[in-house]
C-alpha atoms as a PDB file:
ATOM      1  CA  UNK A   1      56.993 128.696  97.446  1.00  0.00           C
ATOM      2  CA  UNK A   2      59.994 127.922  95.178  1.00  0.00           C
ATOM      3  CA  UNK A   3      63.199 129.336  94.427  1.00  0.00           C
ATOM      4  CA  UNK A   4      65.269 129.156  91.452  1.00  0.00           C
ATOM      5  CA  UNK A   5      68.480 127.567  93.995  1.00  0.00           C
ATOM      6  CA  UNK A   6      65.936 124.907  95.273  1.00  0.00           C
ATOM      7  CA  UNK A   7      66.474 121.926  93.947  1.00  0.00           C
ATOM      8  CA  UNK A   8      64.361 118.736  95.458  1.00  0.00           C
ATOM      9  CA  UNK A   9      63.802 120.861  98.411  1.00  0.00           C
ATOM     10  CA  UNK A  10      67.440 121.554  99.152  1.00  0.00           C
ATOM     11  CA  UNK A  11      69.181 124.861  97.859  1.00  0.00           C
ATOM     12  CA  UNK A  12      72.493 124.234  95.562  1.00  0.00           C
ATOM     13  CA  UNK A  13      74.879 124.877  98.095  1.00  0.00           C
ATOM     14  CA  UNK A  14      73.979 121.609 100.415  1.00  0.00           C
ATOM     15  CA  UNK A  15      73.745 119.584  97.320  1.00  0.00           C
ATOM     16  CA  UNK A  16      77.885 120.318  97.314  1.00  0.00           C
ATOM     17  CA  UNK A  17      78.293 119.422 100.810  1.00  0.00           C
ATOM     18  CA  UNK A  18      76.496 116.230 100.038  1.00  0.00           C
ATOM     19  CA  UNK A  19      78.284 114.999  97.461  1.00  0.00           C
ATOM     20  CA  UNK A  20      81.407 116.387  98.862  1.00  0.00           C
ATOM     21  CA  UNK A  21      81.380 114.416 101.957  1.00  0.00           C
ATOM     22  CA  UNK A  22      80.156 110.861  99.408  1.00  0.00           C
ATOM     23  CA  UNK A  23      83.397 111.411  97.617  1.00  0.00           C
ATOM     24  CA  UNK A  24      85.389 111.694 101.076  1.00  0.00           C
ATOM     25  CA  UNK A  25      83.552 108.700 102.589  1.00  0.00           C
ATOM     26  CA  UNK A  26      84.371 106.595  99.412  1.00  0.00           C
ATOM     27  CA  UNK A  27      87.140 107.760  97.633  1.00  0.00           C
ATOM     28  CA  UNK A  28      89.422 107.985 100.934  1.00  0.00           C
ATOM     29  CA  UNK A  29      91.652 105.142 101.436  1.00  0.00           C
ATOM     30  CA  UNK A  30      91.862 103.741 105.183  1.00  0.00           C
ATOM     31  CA  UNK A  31      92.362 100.409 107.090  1.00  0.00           C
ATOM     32  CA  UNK A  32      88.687  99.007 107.980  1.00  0.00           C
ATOM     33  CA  UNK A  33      89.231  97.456 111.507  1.00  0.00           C
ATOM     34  CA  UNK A  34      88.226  93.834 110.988  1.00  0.00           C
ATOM     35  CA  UNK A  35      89.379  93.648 107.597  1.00  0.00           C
ATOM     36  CA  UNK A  36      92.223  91.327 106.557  1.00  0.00           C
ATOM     37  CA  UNK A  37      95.049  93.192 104.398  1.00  0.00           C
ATOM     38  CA  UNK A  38      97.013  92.307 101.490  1.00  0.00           C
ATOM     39  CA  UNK A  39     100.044  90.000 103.002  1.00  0.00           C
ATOM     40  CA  UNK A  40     103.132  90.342 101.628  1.00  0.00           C
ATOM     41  CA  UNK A  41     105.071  87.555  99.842  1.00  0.00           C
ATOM     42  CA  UNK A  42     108.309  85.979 100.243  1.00  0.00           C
ATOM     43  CA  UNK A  43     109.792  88.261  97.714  1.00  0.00           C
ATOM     44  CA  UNK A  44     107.987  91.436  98.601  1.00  0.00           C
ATOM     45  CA  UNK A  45     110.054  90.725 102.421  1.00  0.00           C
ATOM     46  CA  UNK A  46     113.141  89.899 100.456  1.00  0.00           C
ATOM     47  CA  UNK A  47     113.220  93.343  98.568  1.00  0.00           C
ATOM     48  CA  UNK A  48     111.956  94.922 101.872  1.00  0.00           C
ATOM     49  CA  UNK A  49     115.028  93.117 103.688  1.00  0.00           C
ATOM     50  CA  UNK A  50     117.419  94.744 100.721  1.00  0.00           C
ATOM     51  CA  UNK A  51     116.151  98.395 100.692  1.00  0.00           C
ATOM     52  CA  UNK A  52     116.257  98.390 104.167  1.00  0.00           C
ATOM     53  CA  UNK A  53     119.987  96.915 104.123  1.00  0.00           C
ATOM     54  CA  UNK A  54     119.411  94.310 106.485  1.00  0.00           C
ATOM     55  CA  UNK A  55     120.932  91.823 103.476  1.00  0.00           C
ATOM     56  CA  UNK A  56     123.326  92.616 100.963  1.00  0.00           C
ATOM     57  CA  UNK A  57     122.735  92.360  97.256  1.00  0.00           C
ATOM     58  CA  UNK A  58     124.803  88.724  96.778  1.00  0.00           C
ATOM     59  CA  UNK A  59     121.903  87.177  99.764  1.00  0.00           C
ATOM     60  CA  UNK A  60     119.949  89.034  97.883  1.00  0.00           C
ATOM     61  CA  UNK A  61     120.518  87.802  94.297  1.00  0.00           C
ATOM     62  CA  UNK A  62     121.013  84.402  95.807  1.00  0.00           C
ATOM     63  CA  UNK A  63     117.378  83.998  97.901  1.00  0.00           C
ATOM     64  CA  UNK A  64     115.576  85.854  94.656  1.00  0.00           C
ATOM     65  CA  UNK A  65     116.891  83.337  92.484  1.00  0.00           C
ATOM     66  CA  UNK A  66     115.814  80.292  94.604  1.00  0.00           C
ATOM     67  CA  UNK A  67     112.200  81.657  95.206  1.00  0.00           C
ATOM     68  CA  UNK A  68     112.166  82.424  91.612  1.00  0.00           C
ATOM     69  CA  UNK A  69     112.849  78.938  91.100  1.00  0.00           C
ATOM     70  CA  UNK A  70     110.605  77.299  93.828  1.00  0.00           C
ATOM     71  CA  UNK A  71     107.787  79.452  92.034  1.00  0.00           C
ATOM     72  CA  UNK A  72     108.814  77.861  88.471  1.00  0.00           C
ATOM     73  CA  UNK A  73     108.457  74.620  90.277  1.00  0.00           C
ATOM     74  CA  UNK A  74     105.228  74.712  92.276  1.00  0.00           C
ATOM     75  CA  UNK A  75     103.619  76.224  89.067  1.00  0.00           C
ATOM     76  CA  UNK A  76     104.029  73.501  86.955  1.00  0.00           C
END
C-alpha cells in the first residue's frame, strides 16, 4: 500500500528529522577529544597580553615590532 507522504518507505515528516539531525551533527562546531587545535602565535599572545592589560601599549608596540621583524628575517 502507498501513500502520497511516503517517500522511500518513510513518510515526509522523518525525512526532516533526518536531515535535521545531519545538519546538527555536521554543521555544529565542537572540540573533538584527541584532536590537536589551532595554537596560537607569538603575536596572537602578545595582543591577548594587551586586551587583557597585562602589558601596556609601549611593551606592546615595542615586542610587535621585534616579532614583526624576526618574521621579516626568518622569511627571507
Amino acid at each position: 500500500m502507498v501513500y502520497e507522504t511516503q517517500i522511500w518507505g518513510m513518510h515526509l515528516f522523518w525525512w526532516f528529522i533526518w536531515v535535521f539531525l545531519l545538519i546538527w551533527i555536521f554543521a555544529t562546531p565542537y572540540d573533538i577529544p584527541g584532536q590537536r587545535s589551532r595554537r596560537m602565535s607569538p603575536l596572537d599572545v602578545l595582543k591577548l597580553r594587551f586586551a587583557n592589560g597585562q602589558i601596556s601599549s609601549e611593551e606592546y608596540k615595542r615586542s610587535k615590532a621585534i616579532l614583526e621583524n624576526d618574521s621579516i628575517q626568518t622569511s627571507k
